[in-house]
N, C-alpha and C. Protein backbone atom coordinates (compact mmCIF):
# COMPACT_ATOMS: atom_id res chain seq x y z
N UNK A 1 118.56 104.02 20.90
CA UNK A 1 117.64 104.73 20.05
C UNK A 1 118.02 106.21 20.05
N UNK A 2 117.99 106.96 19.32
CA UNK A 2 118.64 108.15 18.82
C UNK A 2 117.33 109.24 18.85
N UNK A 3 117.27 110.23 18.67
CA UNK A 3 115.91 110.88 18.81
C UNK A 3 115.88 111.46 17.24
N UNK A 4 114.75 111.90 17.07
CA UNK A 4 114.51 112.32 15.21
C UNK A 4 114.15 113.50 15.03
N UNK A 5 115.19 113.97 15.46
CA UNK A 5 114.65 115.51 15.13
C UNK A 5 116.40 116.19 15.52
N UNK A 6 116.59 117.15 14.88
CA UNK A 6 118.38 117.33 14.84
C UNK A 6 118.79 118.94 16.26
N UNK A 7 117.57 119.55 16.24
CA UNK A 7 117.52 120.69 17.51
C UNK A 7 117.63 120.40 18.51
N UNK A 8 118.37 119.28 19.04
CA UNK A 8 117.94 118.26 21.02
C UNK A 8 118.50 119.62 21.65
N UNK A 9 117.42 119.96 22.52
CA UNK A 9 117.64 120.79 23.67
C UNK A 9 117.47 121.98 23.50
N UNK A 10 116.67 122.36 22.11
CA UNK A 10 116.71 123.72 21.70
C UNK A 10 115.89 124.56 22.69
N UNK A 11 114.46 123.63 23.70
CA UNK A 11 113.62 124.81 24.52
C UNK A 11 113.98 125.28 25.65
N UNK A 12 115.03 124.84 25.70
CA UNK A 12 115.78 125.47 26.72
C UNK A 12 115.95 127.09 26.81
N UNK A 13 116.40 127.23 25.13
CA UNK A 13 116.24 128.49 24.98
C UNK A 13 114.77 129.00 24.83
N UNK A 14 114.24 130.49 25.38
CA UNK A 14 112.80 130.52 25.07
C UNK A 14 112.66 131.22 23.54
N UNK A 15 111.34 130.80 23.43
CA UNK A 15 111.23 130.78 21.77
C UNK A 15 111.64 130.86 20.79
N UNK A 16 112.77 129.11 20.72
CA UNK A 16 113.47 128.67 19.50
C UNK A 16 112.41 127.64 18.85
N UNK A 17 112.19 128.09 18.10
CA UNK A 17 111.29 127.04 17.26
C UNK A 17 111.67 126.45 15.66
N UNK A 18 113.00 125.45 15.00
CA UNK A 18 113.42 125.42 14.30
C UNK A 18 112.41 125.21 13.27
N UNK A 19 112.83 125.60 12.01
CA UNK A 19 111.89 125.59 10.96
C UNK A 19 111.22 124.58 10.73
N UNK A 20 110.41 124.39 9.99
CA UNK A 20 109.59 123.28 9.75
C UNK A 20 108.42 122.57 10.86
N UNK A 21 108.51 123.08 11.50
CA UNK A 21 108.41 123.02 12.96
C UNK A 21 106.56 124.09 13.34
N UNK A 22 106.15 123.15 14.28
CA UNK A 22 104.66 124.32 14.80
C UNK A 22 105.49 124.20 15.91
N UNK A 23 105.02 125.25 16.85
CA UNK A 23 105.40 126.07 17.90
C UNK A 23 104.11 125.62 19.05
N UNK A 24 103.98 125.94 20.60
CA UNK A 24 103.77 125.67 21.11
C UNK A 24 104.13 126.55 22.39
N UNK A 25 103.44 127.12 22.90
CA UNK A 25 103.19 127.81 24.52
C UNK A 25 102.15 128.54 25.26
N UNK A 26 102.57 127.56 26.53
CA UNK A 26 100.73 127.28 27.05
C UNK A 26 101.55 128.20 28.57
N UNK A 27 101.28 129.16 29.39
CA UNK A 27 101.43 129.43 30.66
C UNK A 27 100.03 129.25 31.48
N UNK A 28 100.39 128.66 32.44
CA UNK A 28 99.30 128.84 33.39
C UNK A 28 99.45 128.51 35.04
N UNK A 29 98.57 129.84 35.72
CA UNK A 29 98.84 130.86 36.93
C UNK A 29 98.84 129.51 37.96
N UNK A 30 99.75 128.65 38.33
CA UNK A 30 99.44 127.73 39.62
C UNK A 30 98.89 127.98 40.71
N UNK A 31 99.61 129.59 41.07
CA UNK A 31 99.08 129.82 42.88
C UNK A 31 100.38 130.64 42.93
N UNK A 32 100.26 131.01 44.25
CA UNK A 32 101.38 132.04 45.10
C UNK A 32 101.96 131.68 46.28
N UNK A 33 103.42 131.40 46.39
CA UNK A 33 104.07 131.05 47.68
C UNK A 33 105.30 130.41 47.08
N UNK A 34 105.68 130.13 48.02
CA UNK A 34 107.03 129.23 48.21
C UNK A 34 106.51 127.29 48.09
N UNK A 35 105.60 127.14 49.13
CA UNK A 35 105.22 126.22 49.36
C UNK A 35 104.29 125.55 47.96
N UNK A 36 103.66 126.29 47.11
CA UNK A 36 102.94 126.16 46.22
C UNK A 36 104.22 125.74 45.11
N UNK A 37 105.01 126.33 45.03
CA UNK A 37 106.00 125.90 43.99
C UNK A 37 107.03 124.53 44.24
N UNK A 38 107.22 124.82 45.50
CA UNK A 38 107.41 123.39 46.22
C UNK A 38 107.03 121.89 45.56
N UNK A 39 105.26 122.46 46.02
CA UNK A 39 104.73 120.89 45.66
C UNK A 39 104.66 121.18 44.09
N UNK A 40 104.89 122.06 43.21
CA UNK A 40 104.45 121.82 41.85
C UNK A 40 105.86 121.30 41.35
N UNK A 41 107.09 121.84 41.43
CA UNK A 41 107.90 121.23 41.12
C UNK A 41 108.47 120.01 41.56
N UNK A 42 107.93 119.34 42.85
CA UNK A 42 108.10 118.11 42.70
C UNK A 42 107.14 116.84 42.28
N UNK A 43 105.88 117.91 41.93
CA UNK A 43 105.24 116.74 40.83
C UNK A 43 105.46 116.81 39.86
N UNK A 44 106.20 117.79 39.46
CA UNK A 44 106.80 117.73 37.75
C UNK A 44 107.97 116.89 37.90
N UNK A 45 108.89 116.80 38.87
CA UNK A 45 109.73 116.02 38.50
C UNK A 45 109.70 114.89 38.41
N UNK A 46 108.66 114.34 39.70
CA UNK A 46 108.37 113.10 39.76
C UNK A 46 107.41 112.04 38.84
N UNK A 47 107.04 112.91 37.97
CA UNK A 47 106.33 112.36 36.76
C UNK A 47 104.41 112.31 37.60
N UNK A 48 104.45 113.33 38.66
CA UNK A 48 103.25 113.01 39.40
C UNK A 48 102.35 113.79 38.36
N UNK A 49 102.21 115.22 37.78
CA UNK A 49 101.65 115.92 36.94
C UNK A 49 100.72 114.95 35.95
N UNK A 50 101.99 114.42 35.68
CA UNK A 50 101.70 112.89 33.92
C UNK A 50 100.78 112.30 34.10
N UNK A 51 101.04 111.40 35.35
CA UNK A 51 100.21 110.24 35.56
C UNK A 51 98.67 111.10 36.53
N UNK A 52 98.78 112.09 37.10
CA UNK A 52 97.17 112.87 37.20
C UNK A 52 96.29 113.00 35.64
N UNK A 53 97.62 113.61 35.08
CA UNK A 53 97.08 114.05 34.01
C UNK A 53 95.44 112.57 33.22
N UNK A 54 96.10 111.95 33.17
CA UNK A 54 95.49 110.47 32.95
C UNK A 54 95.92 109.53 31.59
N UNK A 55 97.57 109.78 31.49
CA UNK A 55 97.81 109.07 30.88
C UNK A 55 98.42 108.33 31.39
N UNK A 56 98.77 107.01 30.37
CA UNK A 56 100.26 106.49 31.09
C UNK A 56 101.25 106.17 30.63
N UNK A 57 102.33 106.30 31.79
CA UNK A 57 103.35 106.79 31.93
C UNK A 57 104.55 105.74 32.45
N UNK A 58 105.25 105.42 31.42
CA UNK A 58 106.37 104.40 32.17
C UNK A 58 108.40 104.72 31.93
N UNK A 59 108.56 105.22 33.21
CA UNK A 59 109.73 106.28 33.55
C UNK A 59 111.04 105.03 33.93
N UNK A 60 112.45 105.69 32.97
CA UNK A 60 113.15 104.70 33.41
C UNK A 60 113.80 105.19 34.60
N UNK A 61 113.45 106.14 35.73
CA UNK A 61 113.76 106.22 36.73
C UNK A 61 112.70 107.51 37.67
N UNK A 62 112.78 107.39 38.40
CA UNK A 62 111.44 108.23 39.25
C UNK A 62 111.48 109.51 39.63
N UNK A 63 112.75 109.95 38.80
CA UNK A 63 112.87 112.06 38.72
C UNK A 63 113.22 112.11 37.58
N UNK A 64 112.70 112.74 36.70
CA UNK A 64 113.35 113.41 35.56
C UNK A 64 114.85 113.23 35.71
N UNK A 65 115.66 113.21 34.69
CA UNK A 65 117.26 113.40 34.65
C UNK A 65 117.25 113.23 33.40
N UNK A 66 118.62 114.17 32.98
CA UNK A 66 119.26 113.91 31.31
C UNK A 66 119.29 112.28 31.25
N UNK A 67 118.64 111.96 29.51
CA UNK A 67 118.85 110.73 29.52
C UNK A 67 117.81 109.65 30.04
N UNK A 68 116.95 109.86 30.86
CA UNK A 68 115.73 108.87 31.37
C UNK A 68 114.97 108.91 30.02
N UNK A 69 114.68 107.61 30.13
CA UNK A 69 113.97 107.38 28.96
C UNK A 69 112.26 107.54 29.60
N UNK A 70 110.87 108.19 28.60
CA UNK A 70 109.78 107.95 28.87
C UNK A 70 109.16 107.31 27.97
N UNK A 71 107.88 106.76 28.16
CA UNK A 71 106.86 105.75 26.95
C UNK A 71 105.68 106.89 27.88
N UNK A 72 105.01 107.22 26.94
CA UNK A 72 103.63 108.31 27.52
C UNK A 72 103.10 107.47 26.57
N UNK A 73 101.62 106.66 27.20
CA UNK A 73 100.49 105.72 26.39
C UNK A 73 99.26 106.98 26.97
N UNK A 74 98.90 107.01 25.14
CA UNK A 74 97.53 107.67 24.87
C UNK A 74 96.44 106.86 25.06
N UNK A 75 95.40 107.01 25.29
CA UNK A 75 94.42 106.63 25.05
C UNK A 75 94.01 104.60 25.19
N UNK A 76 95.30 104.13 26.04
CA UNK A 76 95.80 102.77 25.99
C UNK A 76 96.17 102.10 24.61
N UNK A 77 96.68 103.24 23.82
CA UNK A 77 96.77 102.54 22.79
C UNK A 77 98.18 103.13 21.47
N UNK A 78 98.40 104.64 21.79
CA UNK A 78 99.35 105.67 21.21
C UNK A 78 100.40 105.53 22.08
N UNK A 79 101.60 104.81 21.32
CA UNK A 79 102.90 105.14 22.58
C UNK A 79 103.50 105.92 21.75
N UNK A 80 104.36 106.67 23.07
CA UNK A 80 105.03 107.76 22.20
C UNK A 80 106.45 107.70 23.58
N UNK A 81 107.59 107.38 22.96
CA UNK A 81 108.93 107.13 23.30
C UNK A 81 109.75 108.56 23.64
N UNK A 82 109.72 108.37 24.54
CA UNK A 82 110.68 110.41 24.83
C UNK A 82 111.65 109.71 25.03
N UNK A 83 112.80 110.66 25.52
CA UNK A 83 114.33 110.92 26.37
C UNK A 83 114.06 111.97 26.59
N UNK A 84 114.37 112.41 28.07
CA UNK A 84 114.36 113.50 28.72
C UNK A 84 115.78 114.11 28.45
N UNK A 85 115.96 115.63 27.94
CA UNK A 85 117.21 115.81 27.25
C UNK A 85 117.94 117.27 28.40
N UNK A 86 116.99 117.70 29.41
CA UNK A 86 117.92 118.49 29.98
C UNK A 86 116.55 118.60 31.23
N UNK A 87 117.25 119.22 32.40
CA UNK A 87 116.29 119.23 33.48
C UNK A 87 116.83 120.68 34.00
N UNK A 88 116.26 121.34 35.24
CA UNK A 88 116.42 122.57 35.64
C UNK A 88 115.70 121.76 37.11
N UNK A 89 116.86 122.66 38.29
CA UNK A 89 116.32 122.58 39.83
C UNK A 89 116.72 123.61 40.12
N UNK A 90 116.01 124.83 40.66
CA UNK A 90 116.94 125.94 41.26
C UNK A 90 115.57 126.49 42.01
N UNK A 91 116.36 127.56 42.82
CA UNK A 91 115.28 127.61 43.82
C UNK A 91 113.98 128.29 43.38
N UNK A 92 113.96 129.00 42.19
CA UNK A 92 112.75 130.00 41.50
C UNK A 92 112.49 129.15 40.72
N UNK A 93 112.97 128.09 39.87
CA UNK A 93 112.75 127.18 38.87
C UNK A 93 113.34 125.95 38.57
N UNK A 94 112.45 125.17 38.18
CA UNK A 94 112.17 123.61 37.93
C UNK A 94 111.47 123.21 36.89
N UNK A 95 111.84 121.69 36.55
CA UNK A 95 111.48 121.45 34.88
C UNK A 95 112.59 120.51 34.34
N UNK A 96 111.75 120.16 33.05
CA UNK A 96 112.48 119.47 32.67
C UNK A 96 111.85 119.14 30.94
N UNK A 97 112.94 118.95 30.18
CA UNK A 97 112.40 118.42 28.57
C UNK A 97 112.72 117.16 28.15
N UNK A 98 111.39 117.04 27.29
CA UNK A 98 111.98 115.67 26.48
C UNK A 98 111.77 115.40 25.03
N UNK A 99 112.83 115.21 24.50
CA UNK A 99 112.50 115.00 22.88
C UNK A 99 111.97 113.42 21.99
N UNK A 100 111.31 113.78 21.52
CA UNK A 100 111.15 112.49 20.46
C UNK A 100 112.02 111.54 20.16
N UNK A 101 111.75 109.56 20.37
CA UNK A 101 112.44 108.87 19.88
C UNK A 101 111.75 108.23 18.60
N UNK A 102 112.58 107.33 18.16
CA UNK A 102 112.14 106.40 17.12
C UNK A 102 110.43 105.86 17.52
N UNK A 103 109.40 106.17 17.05
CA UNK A 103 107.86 105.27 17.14
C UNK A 103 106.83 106.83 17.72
N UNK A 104 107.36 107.63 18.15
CA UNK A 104 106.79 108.70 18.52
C UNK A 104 105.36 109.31 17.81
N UNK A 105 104.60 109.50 17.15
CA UNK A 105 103.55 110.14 16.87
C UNK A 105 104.32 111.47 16.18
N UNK A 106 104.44 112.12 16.53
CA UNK A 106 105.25 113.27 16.50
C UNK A 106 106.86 113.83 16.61
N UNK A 107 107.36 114.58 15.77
CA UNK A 107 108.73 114.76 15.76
C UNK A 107 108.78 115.67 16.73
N UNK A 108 109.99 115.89 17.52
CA UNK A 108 110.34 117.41 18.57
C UNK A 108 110.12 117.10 19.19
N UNK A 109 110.12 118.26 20.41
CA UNK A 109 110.58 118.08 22.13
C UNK A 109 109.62 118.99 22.85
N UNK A 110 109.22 118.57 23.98
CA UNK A 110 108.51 119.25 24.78
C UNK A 110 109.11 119.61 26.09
N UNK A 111 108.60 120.81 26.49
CA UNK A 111 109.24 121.04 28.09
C UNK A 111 108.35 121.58 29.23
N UNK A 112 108.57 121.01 30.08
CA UNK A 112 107.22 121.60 31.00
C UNK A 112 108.34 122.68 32.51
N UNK A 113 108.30 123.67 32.56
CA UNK A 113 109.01 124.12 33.64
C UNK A 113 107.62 125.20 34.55
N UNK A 114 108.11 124.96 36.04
CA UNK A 114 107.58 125.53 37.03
C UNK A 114 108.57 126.59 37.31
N UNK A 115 107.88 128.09 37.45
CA UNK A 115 108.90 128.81 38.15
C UNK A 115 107.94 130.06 38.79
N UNK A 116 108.44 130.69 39.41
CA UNK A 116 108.32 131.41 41.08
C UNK A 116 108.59 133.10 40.55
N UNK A 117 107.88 133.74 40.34
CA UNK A 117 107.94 135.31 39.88
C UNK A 117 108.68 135.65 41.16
N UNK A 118 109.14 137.02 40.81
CA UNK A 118 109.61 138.18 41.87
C UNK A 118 108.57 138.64 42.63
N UNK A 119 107.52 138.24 42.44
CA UNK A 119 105.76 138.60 42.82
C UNK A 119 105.31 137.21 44.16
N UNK A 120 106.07 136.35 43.86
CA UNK A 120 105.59 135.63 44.80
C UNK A 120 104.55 134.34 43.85
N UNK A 121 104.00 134.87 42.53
CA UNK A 121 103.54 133.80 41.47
C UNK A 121 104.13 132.73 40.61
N UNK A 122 103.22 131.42 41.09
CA UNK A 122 104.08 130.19 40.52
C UNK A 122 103.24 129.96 39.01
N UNK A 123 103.96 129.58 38.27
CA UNK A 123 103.27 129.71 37.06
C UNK A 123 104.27 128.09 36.30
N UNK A 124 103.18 127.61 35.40
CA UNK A 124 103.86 126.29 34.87
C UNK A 124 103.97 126.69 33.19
N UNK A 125 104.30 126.64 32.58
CA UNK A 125 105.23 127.37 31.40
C UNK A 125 105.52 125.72 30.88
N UNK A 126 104.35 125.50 29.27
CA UNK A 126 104.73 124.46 28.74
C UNK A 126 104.94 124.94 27.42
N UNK A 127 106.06 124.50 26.80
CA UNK A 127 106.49 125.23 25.33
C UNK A 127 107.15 123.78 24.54
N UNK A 128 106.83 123.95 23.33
CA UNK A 128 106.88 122.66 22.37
C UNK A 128 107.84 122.97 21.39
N UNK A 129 108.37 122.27 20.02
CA UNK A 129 108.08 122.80 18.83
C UNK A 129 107.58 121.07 18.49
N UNK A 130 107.12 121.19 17.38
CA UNK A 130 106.68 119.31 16.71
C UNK A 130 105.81 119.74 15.21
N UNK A 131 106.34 118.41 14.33
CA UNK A 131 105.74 118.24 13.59
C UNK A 131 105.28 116.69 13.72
N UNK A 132 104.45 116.83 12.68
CA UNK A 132 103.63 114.60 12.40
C UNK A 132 105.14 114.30 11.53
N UNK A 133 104.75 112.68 12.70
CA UNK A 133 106.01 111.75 12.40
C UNK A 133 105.17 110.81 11.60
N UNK A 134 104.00 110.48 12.00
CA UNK A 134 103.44 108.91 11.78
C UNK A 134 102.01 109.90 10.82
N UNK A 135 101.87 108.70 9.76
CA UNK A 135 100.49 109.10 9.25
C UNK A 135 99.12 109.82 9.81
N UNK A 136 98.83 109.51 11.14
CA UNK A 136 97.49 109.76 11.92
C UNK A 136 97.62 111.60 12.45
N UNK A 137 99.26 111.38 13.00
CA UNK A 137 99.86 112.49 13.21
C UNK A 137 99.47 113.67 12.01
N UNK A 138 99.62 113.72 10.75
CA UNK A 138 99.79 114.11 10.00
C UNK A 138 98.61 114.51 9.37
N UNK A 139 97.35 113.14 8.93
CA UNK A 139 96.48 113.25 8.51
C UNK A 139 95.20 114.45 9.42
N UNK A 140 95.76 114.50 10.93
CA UNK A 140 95.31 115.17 12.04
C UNK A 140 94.74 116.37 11.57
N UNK A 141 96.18 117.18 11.24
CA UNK A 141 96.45 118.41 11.11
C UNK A 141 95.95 119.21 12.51
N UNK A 142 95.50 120.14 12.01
CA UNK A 142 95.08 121.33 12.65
C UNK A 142 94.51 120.41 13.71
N UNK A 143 93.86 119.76 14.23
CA UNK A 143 93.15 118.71 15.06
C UNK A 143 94.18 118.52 16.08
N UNK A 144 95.58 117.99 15.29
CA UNK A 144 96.21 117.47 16.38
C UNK A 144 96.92 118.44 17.26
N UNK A 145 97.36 119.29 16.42
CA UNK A 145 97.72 120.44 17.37
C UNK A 145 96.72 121.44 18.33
N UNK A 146 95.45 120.93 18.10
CA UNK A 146 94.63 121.76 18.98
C UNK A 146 94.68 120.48 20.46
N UNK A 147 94.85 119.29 19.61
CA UNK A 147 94.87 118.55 21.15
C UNK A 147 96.25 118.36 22.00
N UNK A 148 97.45 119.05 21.21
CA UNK A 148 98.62 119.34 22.09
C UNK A 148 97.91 120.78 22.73
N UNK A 149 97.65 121.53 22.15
CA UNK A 149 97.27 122.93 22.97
C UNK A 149 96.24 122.06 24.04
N UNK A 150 95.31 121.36 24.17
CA UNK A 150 94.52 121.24 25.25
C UNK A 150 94.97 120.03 26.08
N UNK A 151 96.32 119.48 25.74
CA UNK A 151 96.87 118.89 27.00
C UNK A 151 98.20 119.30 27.64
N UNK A 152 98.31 120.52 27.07
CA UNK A 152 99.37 121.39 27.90
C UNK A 152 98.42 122.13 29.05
N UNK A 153 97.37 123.07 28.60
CA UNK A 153 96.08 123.49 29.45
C UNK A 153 95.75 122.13 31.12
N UNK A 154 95.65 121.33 30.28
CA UNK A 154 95.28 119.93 30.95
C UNK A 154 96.28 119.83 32.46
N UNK A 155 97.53 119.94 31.81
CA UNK A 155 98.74 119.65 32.39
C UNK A 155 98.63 121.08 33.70
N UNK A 156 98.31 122.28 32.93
CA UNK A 156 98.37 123.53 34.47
C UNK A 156 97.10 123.41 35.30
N UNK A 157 95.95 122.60 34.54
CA UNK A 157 94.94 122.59 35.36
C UNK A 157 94.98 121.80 36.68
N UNK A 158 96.18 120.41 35.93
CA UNK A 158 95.91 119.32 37.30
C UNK A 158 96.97 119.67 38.25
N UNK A 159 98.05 120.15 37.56
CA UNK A 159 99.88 120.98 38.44
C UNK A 159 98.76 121.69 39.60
N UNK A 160 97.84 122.97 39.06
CA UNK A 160 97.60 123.95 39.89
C UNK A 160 96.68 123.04 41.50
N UNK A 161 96.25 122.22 40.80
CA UNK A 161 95.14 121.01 41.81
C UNK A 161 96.11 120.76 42.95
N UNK A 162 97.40 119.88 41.89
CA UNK A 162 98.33 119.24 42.95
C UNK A 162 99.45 120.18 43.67
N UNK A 163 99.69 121.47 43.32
CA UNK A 163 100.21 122.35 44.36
C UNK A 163 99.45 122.57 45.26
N UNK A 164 98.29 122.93 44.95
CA UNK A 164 97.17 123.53 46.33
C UNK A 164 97.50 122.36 47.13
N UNK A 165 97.66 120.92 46.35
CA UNK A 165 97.17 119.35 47.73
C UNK A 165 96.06 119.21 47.77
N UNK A 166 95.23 119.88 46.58
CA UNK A 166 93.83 119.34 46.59
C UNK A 166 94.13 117.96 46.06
N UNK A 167 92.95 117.15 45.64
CA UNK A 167 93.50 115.83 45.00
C UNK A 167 92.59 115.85 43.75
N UNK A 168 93.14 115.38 42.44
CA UNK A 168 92.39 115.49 41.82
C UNK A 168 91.23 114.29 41.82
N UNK A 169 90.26 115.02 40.89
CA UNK A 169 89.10 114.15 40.65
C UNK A 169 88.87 113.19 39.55
């Protein structure tokens, strides 16, 4: 399966957003330390973030890597087919993207990266671009993109939970 959209890997760079395209970026403050970035980047890699988040999530292998395929089920009922198209491990930053396959809801790629200020602040940095692939997508509009903006939010609320090691609720 091929992905549908012709920019693969464009958020790598920060704010490339190819035309046609809505845009997308959500930051939010995790916590402060070493240890705090620790546990956030290895629940981002491990797909732990996703499945808090409360969707689900079925990974063709159990860390992010170029090439793993994802199925993210909405609501038990919206699948939406990724490939993860580039990842980041370094010691200030972690992350990883994935773009749209064939059945997706939506065209484009999303990326979620954790990284570690010169300050000692871990911060989770989710940036998009997407348009509607599928009718519902489309008919949405403005709707649907307010509910990508409130599950990127979603996504730093439960990261910031699972760095502390609180557990979520």
């Amino acid at each position: 399966m091929s992905f549908t959209y012709d920019a693969v890997g464009a958020t790598r760079g920060q704010g490339h957003c190819p035309p046609g395209f809505h845009s997308l970026h959500v930051r939010t403050r995790l916590g402060e330390g070493e240890p705090v970035f620790r546990r956030a980047a290895e629940a981002l890699l491990t797909w732990e973030m996703h499945r808090a988040v409360g969707v689900g999530l079925d990974a063709g292998a159990e860390r992010a890597a170029p090439g793993v395929d994802v199925t993210v089920t909405l609501a038990g009922m919206i699948k939406a087919p990724c490939r993860v198209v580039w990842t980041v491990e370094e010691p200030r930053r972690a992350g990883w993207a994935y773009g749209t396959l064939a059945g997706h809801p939506e065209c484009g790629e999303e990326a979620f990266v954790v990284d570690r200020t010169g300050d000692g602040t871990v911060w989770l940095t989710v940036t998009a671009f997407s348009r509607p692939a599928k009718w519902y997508a489309k008919a949405g509009g403005a709707a649907t993109r307010g509910l990508q903006h409130a599950y990127a939010r979603r996504c730093g609320t439960v990261l910031r939970r699972l760095a502390a090691g609180e557990a979520e609720n």
